[in-house]
Protein backbone atom coordinates (compact mmCIF):
# COMPACT_ATOMS: atom_id res chain seq x y z
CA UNK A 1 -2.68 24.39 -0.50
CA UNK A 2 -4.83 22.44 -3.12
CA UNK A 3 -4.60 18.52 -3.88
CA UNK A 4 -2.47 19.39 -6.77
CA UNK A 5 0.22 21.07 -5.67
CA UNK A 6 0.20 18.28 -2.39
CA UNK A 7 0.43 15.70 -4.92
CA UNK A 8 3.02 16.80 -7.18
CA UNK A 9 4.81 17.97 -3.45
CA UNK A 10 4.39 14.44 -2.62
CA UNK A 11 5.78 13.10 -5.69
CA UNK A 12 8.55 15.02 -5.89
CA UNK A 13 9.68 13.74 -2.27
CA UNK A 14 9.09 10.26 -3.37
CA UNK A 15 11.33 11.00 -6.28
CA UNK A 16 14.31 12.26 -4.36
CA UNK A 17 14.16 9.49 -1.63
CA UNK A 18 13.89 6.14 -3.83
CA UNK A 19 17.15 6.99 -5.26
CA UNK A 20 18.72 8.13 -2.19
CA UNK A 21 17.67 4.37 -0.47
CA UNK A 22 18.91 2.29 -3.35
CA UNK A 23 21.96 4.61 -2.95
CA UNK A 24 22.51 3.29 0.50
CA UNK A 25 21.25 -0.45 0.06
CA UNK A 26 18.05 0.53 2.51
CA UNK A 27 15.08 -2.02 2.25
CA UNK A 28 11.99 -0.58 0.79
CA UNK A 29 9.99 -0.85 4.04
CA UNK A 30 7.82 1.73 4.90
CA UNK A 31 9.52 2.41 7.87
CA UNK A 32 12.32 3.12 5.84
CA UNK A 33 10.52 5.09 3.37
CA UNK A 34 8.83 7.12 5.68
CA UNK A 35 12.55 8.00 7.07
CA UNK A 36 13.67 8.65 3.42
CA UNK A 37 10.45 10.90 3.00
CA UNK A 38 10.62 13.12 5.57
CA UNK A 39 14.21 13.28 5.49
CA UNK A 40 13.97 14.70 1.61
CA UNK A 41 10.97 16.61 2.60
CA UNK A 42 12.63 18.64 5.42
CA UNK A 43 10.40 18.61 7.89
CA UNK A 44 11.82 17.14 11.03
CA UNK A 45 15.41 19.36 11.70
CA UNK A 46 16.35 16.31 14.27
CA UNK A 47 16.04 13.79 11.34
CA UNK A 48 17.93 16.05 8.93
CA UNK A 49 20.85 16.45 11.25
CA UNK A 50 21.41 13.25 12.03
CA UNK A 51 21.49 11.46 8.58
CA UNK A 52 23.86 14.59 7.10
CA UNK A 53 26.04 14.15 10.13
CA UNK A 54 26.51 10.26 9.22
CA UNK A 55 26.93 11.77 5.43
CA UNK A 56 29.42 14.17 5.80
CA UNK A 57 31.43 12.02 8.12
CA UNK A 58 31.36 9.14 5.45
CA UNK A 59 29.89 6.45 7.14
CA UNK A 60 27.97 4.00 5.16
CA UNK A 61 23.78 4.51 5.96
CA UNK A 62 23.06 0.81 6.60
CA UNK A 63 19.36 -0.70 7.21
CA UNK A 64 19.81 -0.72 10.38
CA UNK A 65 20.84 2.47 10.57
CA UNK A 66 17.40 3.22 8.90
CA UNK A 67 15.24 1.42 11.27
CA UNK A 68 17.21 2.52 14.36
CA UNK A 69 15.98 6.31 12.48
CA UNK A 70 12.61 5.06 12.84
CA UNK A 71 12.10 3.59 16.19
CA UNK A 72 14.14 7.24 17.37
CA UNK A 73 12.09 9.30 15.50
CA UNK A 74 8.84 8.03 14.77
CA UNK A 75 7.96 5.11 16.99
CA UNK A 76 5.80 6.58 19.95
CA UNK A 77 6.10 3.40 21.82
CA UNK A 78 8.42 5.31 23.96
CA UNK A 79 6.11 7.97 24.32
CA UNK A 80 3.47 5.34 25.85
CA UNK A 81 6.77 3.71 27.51
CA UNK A 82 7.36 7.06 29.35
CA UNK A 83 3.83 7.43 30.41
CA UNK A 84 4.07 3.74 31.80
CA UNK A 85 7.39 4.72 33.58
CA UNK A 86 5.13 7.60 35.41
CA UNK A 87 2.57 5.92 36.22
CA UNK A 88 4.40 3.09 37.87
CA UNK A 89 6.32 5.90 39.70
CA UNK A 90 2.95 7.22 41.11
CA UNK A 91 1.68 4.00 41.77
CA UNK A 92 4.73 3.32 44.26
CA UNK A 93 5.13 6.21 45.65
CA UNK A 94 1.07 5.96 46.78
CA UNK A 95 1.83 2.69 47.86
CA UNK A 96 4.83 3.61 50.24
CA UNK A 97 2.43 6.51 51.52
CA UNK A 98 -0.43 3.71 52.00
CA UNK A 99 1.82 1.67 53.93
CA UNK A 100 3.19 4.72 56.04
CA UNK A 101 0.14 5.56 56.99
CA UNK A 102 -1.03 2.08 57.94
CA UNK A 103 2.25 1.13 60.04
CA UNK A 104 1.72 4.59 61.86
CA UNK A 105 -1.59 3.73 62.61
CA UNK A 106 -0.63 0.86 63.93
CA UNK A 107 2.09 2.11 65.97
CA UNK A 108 -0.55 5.15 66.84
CA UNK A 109 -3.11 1.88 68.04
CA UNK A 110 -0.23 0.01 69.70
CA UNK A 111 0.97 2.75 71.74
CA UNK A 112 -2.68 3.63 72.71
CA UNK A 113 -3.04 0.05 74.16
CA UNK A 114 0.27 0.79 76.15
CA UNK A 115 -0.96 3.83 77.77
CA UNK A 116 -4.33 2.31 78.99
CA UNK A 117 -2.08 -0.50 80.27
CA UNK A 118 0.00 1.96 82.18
CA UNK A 119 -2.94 3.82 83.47
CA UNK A 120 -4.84 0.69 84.62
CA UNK A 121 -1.67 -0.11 87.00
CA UNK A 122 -2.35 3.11 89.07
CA UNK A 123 -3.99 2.37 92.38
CA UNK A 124 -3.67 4.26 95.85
CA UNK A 125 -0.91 2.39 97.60
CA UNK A 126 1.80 2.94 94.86
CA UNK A 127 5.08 3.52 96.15
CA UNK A 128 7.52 6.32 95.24
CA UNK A 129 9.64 3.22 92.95
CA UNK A 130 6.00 2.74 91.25
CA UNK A 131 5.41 5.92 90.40
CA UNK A 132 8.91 6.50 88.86
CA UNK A 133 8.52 3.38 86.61
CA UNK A 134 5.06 4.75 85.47
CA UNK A 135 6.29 8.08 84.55
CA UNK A 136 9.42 6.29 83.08
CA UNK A 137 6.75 4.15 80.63
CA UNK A 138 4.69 7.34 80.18
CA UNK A 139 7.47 8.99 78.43
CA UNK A 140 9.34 6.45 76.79
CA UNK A 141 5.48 5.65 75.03
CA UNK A 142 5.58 9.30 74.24
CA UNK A 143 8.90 9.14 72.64
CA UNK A 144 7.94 6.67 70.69
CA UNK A 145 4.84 7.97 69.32
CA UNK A 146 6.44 11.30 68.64
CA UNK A 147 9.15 9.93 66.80
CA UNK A 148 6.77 7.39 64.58
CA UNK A 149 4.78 10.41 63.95
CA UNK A 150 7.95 12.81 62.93
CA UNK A 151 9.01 10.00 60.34
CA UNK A 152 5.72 9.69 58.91
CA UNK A 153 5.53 13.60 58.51
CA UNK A 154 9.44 13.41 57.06
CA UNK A 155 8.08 10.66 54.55
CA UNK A 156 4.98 12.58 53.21
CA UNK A 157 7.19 15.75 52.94
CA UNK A 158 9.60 13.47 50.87
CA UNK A 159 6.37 12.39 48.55
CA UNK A 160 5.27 15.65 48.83
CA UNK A 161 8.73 15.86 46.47
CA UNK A 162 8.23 12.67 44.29
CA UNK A 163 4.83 14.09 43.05
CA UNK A 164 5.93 16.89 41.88
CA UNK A 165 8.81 16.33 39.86
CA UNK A 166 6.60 13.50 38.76
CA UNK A 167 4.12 16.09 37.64
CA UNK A 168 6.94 18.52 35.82
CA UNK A 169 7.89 15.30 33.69
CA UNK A 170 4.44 14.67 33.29
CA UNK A 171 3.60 18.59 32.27
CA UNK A 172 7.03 18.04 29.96
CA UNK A 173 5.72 15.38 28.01
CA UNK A 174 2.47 16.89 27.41
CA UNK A 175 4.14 20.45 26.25
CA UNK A 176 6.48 18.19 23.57
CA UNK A 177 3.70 16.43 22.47
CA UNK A 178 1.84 19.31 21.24
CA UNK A 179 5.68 21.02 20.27
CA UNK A 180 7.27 21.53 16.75
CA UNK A 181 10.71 20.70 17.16
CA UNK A 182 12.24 23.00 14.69
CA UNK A 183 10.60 26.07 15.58
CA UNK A 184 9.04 25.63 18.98
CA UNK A 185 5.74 26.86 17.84
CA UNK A 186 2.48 24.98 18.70
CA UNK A 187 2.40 21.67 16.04
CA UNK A 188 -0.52 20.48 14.03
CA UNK A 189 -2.01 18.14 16.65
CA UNK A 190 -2.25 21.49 19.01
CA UNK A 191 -3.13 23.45 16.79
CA UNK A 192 -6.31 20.56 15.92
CA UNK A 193 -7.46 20.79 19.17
CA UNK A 194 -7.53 24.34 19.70
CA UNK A 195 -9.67 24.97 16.61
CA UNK A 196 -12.09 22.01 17.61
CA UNK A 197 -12.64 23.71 21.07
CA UNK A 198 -13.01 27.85 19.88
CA UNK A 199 -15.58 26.85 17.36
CA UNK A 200 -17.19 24.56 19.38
CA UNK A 201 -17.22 28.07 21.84
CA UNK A 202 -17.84 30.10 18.49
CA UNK A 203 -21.18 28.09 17.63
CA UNK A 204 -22.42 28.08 21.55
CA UNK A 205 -21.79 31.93 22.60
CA UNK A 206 -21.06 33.50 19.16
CA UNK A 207 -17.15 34.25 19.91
CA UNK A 208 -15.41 35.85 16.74
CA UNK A 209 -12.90 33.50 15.82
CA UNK A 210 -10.55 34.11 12.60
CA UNK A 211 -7.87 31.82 10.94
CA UNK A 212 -5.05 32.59 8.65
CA UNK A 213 -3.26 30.31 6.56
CA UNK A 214 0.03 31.21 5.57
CA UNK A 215 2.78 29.48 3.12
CA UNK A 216 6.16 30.58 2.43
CA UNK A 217 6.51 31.40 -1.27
CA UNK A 218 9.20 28.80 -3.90
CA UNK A 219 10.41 27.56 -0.20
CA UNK A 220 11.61 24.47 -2.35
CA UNK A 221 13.87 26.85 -4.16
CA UNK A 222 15.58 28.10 -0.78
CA UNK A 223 16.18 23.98 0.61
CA UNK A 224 17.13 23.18 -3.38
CA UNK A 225 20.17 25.84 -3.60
CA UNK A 226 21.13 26.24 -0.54
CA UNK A 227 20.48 22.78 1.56
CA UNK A 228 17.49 21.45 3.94
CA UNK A 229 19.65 23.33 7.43
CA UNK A 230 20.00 26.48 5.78
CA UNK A 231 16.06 26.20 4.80
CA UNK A 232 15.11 25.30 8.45
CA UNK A 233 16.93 28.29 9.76
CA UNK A 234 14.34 30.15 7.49
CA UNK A 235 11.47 28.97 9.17
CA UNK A 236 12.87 29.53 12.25
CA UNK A 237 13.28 32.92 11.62
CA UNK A 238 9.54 33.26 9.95
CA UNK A 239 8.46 31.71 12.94
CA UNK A 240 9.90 34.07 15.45
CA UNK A 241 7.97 37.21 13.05
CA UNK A 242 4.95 35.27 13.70
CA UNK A 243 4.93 34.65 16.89
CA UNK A 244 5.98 38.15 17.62
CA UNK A 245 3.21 39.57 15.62
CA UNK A 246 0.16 37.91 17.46
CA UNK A 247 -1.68 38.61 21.14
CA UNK A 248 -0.54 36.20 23.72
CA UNK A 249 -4.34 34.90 23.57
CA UNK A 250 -3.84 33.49 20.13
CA UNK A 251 -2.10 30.58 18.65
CA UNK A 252 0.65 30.33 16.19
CA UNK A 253 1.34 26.91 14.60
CA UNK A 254 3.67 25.24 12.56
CA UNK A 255 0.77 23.07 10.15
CA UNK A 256 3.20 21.44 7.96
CA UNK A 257 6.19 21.82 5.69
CA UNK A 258 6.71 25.66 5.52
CA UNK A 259 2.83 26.23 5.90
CA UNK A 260 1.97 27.94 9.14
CA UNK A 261 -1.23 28.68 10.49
CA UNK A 262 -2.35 31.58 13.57
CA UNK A 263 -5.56 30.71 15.39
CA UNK A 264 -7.37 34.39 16.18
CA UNK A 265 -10.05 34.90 19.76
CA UNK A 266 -12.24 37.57 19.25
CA UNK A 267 -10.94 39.45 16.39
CA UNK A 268 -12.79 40.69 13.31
CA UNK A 269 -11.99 39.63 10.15
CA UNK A 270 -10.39 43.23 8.85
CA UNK A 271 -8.18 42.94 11.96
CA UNK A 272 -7.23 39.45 10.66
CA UNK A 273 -6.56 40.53 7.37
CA UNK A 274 -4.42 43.78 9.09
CA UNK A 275 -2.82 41.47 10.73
CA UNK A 276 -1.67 38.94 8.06
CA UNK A 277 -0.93 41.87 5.69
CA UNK A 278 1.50 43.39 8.44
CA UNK A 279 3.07 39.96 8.97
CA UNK A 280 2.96 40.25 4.70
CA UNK A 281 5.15 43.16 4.65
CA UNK A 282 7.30 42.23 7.81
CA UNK A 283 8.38 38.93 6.31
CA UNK A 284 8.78 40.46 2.30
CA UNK A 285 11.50 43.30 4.33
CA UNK A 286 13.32 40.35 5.97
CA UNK A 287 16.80 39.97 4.52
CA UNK A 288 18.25 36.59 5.45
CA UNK A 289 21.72 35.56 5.06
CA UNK A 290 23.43 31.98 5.43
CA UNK A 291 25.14 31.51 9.17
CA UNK A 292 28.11 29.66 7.57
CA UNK A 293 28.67 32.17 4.59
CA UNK A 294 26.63 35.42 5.33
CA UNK A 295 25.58 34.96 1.87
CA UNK A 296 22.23 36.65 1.22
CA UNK A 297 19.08 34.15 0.46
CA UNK A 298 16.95 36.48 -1.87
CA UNK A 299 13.68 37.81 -0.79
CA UNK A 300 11.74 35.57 1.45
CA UNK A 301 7.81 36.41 0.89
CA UNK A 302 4.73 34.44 2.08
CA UNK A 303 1.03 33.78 1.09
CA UNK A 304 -2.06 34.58 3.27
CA UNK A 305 -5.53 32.78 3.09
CA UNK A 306 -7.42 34.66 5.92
CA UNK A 307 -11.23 33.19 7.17
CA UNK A 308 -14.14 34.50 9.92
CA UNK A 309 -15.61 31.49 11.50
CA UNK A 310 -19.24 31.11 10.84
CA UNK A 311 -21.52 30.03 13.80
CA UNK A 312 -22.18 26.16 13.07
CA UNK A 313 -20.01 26.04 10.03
CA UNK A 314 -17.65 23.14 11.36
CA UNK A 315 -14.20 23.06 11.55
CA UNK A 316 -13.93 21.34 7.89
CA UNK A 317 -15.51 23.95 6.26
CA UNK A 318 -13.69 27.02 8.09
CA UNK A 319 -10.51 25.06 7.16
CA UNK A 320 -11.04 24.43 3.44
CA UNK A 321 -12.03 28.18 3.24
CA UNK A 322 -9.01 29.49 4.60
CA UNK A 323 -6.73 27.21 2.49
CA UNK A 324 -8.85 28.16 -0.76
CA UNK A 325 -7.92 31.78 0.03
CA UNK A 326 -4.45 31.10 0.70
CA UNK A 327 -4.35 28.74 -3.00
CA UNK A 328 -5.82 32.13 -4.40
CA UNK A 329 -3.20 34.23 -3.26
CA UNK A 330 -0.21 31.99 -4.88
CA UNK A 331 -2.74 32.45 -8.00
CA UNK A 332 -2.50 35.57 -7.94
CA UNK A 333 1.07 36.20 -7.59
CA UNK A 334 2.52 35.16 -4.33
CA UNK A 335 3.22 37.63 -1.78
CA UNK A 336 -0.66 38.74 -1.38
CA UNK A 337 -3.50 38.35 1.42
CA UNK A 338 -6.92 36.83 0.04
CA UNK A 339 -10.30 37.08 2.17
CA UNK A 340 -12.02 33.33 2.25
CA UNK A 341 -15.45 33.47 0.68
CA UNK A 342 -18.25 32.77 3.04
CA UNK A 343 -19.06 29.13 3.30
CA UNK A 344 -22.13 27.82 1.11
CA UNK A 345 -24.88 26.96 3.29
């Protein structure tokens, strides 16, 4: 998508949520504008549902209702607050294992000591009584090393436990991070560090790597007549056709808005553009309808920008290609598939 069209995009939202905040008496913060923003915008389902459901059930949107938005949906200081929380769990749950292992040891030592005593009181005039109370000692030492040793084992099989639901959160956390909400596809920040790595691979072994860009055509028009949930069950929907179009080796993402983007491993760049023209005519034969009313939502048709990775390009420049191709293709007429021109060099 070119500057333009982001800036008159951004413009519009600003338009729709200034209004909206002086509606409500919010303070023009930017926490509260970047609430107001994103809310207009559409782009965070969670957000959307919970400001409609205060709406419809006619309770007054105060500040505080605004920041409390905020600090639940974009402060990450719970993020780093959950990370904390793990790492404090693993911290004392290595600590209860260090101390385990030192008291056994100890007991291990101690009982060691015992058993050298009870062997240095053999001689060869013990009586039948003395030999009783040794064997006695003998076991009652083994008991007790047996048992300190059978607790120690229970305890590291318990840890053994910790760790790894310590680990699932841990995995958990990681998987959201790199999650879009709304339609569980890879976000932007996954889909960054994906690209950074296969053209870093690209420029060292000379992997084919291909990227398409891909925007869904007058979306504003969908969220405009028909509301921001009805538009987000579109691009769920777009993003299930996506997903099920592409090689488990490759990457869908959700880039932003109602732009998606599929990262392609060693695929030419006519596959790529077979590819986004199937997804093309797979998405243009799509006939929606509202949940609530089963009332039809038009055609639904996207735009393709499709790019081959040059060895030693750069990320920046594979990027701007494929989103030149894609502004080309809403030039054009919507509903088309442009090849990126090769990068100037």
């Amino acid at each position: 998508m070119e500057y333009s069209e982001y800036h008159d995009q951004a413009a519009e939202y600003m338009r729709l949520a200034i209004p909206l905040m002086k509606k409500h008496g919010i303070a023009m913060t930017p926490a509260n504008y970047a609430v107001w923003y994103e809310y207009v915008a559409g782009k965070n389902a969670a957000l959307t549902d919970a400001v409609e459901e205060s709406i419809e059930d006619n309770q007054p949107l105060t500040d505080k209702d605004s920041r409390q938005l905020y600090e639940r949906f974009f402060d990450r200081e719970k993020d780093q607050a959950a990370l904390l929380e793990m790492r404090q769990d693993i911290r004392r749950i290595l600590t209860e294992v260090l101390t385990f292992l030192a008291n056994g040891a100890e007991a291990s030592e101690k009982n060691g000591n015992n058993l050298k005593d009870i062997i240095g009181r053999f001689h060869p005039d013990m009586s039948q009584d003395e030999m009783h109370s040794i064997i006695d000692d003998v076991l009652s030492e083994t008991r007790l090393l047996t048992s300190s040793t059978d607790l120690l084992a229970e305890r590291l099989n318990t840890v053994v436990a910790e760790m790894r639901d310590v680990k699932k959160d841990l995995d958990e956390a990681k998987r959201e991070a790199k999650t879009d909400t709304l339609t569980k596809l890879a976000n932007r920040k996954a889909f960054d560090d994906v690209l950074a790595k296969v053209t870093v691979d690209s420029d060292r072994n000379g992997n084919e790597v291909c990227l398409i860009f891909c925007d869904l055509d007058k979306f504003k028009l969908v969220n405009d007549t028909h509301g921001h949930l009805v538009g987000d069950q579109v691009l769920r929907v777009v993003a299930n056709t996506l997903k099920n179009a592409v090689k488990g080796r490759d990457l869908v993402c959700r880039y932003g808005g109602e732009e998606f983007s599929i990262v392609l491993l060693n695929t030419s760049l006519q596959n790529a553009k077979k590819l986004a023209e199937t997804i093309r005519i797979d998405v243009a034969s799509m006939r929606v309808q509202r949940k609530d009313t089963q009332q039809s939502l038009g055609k639904i048709t996207m735009s393709f920008g499709v790019a081959h990775y040059f060895p030693s390009e750069g990320t920046e420049s594979f990027l701007q290609r494929a989103d030149r191709a894609l502004y080309m293709s809403k030039r054009k007429g919507r509903n088309a598939v442009t090849e990126a021109q090769p990068p100037v060099i």
